[in-house]
Protein backbone atom coordinates (compact mmCIF):
# COMPACT_ATOMS: atom_id res chain seq x y z
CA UNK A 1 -3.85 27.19 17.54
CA UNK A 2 -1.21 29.76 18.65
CA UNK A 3 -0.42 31.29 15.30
CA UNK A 4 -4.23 31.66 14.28
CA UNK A 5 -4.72 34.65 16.21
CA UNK A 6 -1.37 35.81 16.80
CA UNK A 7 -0.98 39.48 16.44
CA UNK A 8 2.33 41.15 15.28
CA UNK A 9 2.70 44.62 16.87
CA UNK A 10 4.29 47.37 14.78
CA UNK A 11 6.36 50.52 15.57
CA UNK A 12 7.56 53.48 13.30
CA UNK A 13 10.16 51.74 12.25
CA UNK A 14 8.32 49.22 11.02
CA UNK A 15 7.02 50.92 8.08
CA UNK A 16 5.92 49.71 4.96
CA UNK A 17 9.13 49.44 2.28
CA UNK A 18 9.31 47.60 -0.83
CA UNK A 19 12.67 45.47 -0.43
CA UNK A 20 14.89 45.98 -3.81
CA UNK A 21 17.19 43.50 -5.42
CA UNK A 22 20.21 44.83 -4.06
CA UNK A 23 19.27 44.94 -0.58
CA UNK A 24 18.64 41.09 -0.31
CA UNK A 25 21.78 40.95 -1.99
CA UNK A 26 23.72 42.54 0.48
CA UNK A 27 21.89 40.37 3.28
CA UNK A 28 24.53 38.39 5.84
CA UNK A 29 24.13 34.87 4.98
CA UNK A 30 23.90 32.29 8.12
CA UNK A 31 22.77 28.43 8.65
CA UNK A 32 19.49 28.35 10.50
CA UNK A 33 17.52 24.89 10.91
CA UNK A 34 13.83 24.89 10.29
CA UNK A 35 11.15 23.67 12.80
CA UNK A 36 12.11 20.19 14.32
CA UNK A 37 8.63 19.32 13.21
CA UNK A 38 9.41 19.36 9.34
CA UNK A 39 12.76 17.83 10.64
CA UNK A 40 14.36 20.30 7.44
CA UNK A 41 17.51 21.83 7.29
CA UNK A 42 17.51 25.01 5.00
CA UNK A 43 19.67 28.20 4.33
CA UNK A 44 18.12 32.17 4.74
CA UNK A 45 20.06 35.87 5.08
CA UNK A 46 19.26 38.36 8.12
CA UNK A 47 19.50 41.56 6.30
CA UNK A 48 22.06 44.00 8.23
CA UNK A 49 19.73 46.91 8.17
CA UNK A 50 18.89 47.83 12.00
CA UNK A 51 14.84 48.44 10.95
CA UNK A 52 15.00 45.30 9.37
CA UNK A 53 16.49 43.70 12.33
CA UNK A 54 13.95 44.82 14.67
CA UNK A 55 10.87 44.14 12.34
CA UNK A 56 12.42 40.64 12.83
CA UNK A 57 12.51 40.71 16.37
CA UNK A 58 8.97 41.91 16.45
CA UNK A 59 7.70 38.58 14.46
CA UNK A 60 9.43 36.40 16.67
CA UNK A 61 8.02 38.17 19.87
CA UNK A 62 4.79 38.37 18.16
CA UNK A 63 4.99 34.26 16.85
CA UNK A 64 7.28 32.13 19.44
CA UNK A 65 6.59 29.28 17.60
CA UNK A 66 8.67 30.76 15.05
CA UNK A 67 11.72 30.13 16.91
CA UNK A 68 13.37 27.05 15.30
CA UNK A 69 14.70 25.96 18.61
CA UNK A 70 11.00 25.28 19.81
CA UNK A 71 8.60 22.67 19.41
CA UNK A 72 5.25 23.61 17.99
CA UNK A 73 2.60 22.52 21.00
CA UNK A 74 -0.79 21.03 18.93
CA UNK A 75 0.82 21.17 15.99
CA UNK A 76 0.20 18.15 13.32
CA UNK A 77 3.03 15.73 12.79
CA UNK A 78 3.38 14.89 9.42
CA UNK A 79 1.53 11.57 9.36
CA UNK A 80 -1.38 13.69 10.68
CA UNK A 81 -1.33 15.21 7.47
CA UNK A 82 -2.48 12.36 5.79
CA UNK A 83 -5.27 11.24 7.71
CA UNK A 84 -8.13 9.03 5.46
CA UNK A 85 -10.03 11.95 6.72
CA UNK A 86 -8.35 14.33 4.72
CA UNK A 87 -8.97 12.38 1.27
CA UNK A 88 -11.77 14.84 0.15
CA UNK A 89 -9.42 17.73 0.83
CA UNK A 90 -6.84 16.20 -1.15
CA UNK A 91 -9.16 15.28 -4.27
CA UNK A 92 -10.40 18.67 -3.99
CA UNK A 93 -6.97 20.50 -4.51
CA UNK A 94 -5.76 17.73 -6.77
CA UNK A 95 -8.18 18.81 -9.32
CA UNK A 96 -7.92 22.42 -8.50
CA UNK A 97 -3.87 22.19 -9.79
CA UNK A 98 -5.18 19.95 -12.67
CA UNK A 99 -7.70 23.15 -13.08
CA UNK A 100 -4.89 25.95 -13.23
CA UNK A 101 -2.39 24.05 -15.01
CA UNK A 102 -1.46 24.83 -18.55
CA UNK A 103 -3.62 23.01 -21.23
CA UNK A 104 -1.77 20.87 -23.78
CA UNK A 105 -3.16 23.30 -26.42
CA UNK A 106 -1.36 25.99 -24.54
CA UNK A 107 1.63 24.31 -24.43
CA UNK A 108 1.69 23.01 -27.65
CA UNK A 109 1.63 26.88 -28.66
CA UNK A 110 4.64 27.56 -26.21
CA UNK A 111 6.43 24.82 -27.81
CA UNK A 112 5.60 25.74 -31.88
CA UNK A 113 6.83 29.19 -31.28
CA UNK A 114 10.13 28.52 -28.86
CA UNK A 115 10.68 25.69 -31.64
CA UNK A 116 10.52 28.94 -34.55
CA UNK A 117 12.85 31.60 -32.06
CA UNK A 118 15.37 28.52 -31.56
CA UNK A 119 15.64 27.93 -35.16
CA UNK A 120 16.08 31.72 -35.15
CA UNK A 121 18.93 31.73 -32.55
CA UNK A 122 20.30 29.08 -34.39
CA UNK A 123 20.98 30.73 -37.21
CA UNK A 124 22.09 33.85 -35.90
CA UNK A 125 24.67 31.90 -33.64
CA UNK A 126 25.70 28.89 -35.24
CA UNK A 127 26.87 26.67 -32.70
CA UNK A 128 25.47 28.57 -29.36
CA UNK A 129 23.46 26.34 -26.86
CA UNK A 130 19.73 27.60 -26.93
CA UNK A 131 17.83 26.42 -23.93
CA UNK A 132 14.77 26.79 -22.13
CA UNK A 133 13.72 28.24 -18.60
CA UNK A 134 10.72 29.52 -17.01
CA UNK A 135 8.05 28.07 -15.91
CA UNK A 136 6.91 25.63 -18.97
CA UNK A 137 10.93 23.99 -18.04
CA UNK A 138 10.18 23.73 -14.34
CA UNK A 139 6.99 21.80 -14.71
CA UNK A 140 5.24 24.50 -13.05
CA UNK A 141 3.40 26.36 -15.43
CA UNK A 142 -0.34 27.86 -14.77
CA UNK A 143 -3.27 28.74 -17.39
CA UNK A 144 -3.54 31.06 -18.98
CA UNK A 145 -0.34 30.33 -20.54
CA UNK A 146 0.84 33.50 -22.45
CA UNK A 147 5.38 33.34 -22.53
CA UNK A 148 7.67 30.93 -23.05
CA UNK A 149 11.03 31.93 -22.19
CA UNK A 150 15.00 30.56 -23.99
CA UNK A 151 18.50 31.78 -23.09
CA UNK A 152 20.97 31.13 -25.91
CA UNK A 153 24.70 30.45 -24.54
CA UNK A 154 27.44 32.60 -26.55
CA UNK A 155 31.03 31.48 -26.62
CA UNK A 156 34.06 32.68 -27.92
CA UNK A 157 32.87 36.45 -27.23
CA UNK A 158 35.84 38.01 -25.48
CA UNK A 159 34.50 41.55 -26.30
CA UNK A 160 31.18 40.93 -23.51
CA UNK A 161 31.52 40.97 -20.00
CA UNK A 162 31.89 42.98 -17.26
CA UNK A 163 35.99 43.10 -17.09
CA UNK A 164 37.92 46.19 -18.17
CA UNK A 165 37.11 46.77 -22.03
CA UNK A 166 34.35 44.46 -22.34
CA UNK A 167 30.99 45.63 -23.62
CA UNK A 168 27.87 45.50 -21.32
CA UNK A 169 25.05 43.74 -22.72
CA UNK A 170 22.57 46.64 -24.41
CA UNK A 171 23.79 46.70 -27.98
CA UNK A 172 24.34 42.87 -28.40
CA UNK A 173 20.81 43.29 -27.39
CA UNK A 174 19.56 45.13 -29.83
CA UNK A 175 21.55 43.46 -32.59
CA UNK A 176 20.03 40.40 -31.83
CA UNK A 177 16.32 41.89 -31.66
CA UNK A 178 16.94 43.22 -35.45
CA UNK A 179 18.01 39.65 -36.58
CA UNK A 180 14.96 38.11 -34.76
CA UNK A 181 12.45 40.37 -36.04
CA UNK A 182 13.83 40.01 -39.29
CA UNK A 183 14.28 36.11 -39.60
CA UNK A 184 10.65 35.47 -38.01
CA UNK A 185 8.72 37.88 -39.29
CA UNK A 186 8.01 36.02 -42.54
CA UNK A 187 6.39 33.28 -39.69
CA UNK A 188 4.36 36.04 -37.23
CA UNK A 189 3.94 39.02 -40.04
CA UNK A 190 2.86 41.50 -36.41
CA UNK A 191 6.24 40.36 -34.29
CA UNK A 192 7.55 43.01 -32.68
CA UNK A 193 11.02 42.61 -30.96
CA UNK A 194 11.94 45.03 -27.80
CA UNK A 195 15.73 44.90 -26.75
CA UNK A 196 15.44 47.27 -23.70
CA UNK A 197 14.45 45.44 -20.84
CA UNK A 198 16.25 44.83 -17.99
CA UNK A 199 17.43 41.47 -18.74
CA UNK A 200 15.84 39.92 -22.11
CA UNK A 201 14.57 40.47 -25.43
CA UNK A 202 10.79 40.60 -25.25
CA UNK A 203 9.38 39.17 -28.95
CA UNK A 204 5.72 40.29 -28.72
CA UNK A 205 3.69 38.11 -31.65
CA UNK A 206 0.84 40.04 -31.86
CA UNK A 207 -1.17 37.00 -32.21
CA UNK A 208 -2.80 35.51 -29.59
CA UNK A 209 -2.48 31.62 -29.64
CA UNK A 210 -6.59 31.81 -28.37
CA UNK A 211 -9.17 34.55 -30.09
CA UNK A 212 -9.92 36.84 -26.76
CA UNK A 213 -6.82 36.03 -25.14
CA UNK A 214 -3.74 38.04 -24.15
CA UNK A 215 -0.91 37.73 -26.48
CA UNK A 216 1.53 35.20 -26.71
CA UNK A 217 5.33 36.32 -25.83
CA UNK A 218 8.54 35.14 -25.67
CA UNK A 219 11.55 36.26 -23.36
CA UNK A 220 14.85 35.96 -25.06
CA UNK A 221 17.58 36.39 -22.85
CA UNK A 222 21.68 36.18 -23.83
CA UNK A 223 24.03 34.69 -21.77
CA UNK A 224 27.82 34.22 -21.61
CA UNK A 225 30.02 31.28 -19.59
CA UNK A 226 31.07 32.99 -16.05
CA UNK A 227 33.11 31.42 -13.35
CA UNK A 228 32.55 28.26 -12.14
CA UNK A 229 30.18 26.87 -14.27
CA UNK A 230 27.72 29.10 -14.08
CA UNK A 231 26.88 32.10 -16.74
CA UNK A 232 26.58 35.64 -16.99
CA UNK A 233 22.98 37.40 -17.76
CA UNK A 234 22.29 41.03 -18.17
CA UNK A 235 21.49 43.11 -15.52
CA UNK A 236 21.06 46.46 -17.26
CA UNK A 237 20.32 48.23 -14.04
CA UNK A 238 24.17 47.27 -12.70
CA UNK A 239 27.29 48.99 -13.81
CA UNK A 240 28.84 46.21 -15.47
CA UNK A 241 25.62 45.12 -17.05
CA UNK A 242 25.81 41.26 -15.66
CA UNK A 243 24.70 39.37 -12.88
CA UNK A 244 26.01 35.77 -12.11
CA UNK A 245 23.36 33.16 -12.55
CA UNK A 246 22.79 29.40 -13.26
CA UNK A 247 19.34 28.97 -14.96
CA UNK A 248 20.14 25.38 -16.49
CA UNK A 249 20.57 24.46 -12.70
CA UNK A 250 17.34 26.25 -11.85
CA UNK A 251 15.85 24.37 -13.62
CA UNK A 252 17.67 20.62 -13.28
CA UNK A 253 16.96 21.24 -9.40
CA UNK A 254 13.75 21.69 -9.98
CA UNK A 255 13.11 18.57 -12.23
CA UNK A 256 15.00 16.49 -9.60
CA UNK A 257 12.39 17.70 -6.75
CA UNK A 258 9.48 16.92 -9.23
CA UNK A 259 11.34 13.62 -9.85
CA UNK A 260 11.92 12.39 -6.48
CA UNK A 261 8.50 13.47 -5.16
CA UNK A 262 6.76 11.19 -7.81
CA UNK A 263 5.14 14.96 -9.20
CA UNK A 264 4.10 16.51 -6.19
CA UNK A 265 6.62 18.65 -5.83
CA UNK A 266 5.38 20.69 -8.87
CA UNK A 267 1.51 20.30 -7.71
CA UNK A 268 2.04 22.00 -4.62
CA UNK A 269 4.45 24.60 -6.39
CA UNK A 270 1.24 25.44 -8.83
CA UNK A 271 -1.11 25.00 -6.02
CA UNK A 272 0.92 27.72 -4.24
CA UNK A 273 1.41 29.84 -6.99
CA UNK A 274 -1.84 29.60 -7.78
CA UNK A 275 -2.66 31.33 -3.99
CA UNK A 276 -0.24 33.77 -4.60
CA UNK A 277 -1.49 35.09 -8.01
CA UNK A 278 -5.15 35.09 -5.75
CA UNK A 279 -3.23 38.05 -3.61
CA UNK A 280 -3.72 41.91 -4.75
CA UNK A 281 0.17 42.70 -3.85
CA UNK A 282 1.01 39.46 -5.50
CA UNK A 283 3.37 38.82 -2.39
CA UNK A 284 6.56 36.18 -3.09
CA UNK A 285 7.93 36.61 -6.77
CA UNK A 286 7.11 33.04 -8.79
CA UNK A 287 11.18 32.13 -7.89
CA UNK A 288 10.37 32.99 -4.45
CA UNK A 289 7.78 29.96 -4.25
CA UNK A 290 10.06 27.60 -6.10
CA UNK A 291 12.64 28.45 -3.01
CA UNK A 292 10.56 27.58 -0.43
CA UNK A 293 9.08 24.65 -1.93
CA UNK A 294 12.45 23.42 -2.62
CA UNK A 295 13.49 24.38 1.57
CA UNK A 296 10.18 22.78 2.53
CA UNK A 297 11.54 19.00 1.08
CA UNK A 298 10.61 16.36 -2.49
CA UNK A 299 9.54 14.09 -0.18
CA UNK A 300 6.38 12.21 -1.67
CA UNK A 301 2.88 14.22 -0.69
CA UNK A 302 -0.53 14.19 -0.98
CA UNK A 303 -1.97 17.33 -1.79
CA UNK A 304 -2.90 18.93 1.25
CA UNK A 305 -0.28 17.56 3.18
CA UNK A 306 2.29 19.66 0.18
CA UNK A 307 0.12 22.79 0.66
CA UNK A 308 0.51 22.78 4.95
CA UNK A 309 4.15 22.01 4.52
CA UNK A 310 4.79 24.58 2.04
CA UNK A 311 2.76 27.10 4.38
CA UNK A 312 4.26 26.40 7.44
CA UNK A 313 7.64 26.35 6.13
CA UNK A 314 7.15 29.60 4.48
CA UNK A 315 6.46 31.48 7.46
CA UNK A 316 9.68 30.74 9.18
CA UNK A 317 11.74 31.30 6.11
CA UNK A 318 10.64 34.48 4.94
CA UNK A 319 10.11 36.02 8.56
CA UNK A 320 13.56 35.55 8.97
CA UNK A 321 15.12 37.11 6.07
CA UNK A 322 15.88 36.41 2.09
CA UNK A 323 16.53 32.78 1.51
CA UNK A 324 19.59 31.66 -0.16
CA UNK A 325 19.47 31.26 -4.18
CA UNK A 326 19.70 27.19 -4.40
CA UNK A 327 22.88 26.20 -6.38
CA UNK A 328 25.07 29.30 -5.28
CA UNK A 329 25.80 31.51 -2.52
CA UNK A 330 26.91 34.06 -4.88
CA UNK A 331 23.78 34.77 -6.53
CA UNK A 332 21.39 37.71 -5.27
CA UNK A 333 18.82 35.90 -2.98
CA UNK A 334 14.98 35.82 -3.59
CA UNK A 335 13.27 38.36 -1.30
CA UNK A 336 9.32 38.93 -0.94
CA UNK A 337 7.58 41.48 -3.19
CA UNK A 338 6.29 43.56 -0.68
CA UNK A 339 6.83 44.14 2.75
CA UNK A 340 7.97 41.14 4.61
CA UNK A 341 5.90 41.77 7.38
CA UNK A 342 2.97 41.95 5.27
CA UNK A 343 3.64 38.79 3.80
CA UNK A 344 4.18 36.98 6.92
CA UNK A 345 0.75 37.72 7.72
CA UNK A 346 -0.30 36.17 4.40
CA UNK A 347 0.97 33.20 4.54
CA UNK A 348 -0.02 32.90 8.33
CA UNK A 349 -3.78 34.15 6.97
CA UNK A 350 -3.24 31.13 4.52
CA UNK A 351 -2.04 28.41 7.16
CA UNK A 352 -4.71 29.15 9.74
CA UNK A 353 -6.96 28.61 6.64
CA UNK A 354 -5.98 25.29 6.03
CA UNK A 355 -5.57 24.61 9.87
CA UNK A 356 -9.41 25.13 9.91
CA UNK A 357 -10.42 23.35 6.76
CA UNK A 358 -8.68 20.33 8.26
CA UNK A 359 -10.23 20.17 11.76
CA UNK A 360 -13.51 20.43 9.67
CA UNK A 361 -12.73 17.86 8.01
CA UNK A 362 -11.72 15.64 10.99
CA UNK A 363 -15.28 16.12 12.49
CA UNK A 364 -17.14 15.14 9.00
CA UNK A 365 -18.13 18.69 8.13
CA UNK A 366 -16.41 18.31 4.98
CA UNK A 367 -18.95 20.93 3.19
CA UNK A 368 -17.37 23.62 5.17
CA UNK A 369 -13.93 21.93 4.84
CA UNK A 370 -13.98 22.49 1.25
CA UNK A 371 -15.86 26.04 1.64
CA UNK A 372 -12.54 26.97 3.54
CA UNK A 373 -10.23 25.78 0.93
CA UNK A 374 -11.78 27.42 -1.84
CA UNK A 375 -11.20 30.83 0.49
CA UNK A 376 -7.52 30.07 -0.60
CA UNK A 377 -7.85 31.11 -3.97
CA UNK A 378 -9.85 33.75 -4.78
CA UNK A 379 -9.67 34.92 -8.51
CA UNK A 380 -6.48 34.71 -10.32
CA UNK A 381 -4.21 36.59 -12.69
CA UNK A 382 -1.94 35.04 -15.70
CA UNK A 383 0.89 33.07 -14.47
CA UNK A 384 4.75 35.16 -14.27
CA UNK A 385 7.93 34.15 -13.85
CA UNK A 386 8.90 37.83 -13.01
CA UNK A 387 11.28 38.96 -10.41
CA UNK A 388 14.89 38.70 -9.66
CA UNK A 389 15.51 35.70 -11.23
């Protein structure tokens, strides 16, 4: 198959650089359709810088079949996805996200605890809307399970925000920290509460919810109502100390996919998050995979029909640039974690892996079908939900 041993060539411009935040969210946002063989339609940035451009250009010269005008010569059609040949495949990985998903004692833990910091918000803001994002929300969540993470929603605060004479978010922070630690100590007597993060309030319980096992946190961020709908979350790192971001829609898109794809939608999300944790560089931020799955369709699958789709979707998208933040234009786009050329190759490392285990598969060696899957993953880290979003 072409992109199995395709080989990307590299120049001095082409050097290793860790993209930042602010340069995906400067990236010029166009329409692009994605391979006529997924027969998607999805969004993506080309960034403006010139090195960026040409890395670009050096993927698609490198990988024609990237070009979305193109058809894919030899490559499966969807139905040849789910050949009966495939079955063992697909039992194999369906018990492998079964495998990394978190327990019900884990998330009976998550849930105890964000029930005790609600009841905290609660009380500290009588009235405010405390809800909760992350992972555990989106369905997606891996073992070990060690954060949960809430927002709580606070009106009627005309002295935050980013105008002229409002107050950034740093000592609202802090405030709230003391009156957390305070009202839940009494519950985890070890809490500690740490207001000076970039966005949120990191409580620390100091009491693992398994003997041996990391510790248990939970990610507070405050919010307050921005334009349109949508809310305003702290950004310490940006002058005004806000970013514009819609986390209830994060996550109501995300339940619709899981929804309308009877549940697969969040299998193949853990599945791939479960490759990426695998990966020393740790390459697409945990958002970044929810993106793509989301680009790459809720349509129904069987497991290893999820996984190649979400693979061969993801190369296109992230060669060509940041993809757009689902829900608004206006919101910084997810970019890779590394260098996007660098990635690329991962995911094309992780393709031509599953490219092999099915052709193995087809011709009964399904011993060294599975043997190739199980190259996938190779041992995994704790789940995160870190990044730009």
């Amino acid at each position: 198959m072409p992109y199995a041993n395709a080989k990307l060539e590299t120049s001095s411009v082409l050097s290793s650089r860790k993209e930042s935040s602010a340069q995906a969210a400067s990236a010029s946002r166009i329409r692009r359709a994605a391979p006529p063989w997924l027969g998607l339609e999805t969004t993506g940035g080309l960034d403006e810088d010139a090195a960026h451009r040409q890395r670009i250009q050096q993927i698609r010269y490198g990988l024609p079949f990237l070009d979305p005008g193109a058809g894919v010569p030899g490559f499966p059609e969807p139905a040849e996805l789910r050949d009966a040949a495939l079955q063992p495949l697909d039992d194999w990985l369906r018990a492998r996200a079964a495998d990394v998903a978190a327990t019900p004692a884990e998330l009976t833990v998550a849930r105890e605890r964000a029930e005790a910091v609600t009841a905290a918000l609660n009380d500290i803001y009588p009235g405010a809307t405390v809800y909760q994002t992350g992972s555990i929300a989106h369905g997606d969540a891996l073992s070990p399970l060690n954060d949960v993470d809430l927002g709580v929603i606070l009106t009627g605060r005309p002295d935050l925000g980013p105008g002229p004479g409002q107050a950034g978010p740093r000592a609202e922070m802090r405030s709230t920290a003391a009156k957390l630690a305070d009202r839940l100590r009494n519950q985890f007597p070890r809490l500690t509460a740490d207001p000076d993060h970039k966005r949120s309030i990191v409580l620390e319980f100091n009491d693992p919810a398994t003997p041996g096992t990391a510790d248990f946190t939970c990610d507070v961020i405050i919010a307050i109502p921005g334009p349109g709908g949508n809310l305003l979350i702290p950004n310490t790192d940006l002058p005004s100390g806000w970013d514009e971001n819609d986390p209830l829609g994060h996550a109501e898109r995300l339940q619709q996919a899981n929804q309308a794809s009877a549940a697969s939608f969040s299998r193949t999300v853990r599945l791939a998050k479960h490759w990426r944790n695998s990966q020393a560089s740790k390459p697409l931020y945990s958002w970044n995979v929810k993106t793509l799955a989301l680009e790459a369709g809720d349509a129904p699958t069987l497991p290893f029909e999820g996984l190649y789709r979400f693979f061969a979707h993801a190369i296109h998208s992230v060669a060509e640039g940041p993809t757009e933040n689902p829900g608004s234009a206006n919101f910084p786009p997810p970019t890779v974690a590394t260098d996007r050329l660098e990635v690329t190759h991962l995911l094309m490392d992780a393709l031509a892996t599953l490219a092999r285990a099915r052709m193995y598969a087809l011709k009964g060696k399904l011993a060294v079908a599975i043997a190739e899957l199980a190259t996938l993953f190779r041992a995994s880290g704790p789940d995160s939900d870190s990044g730009p979003f």
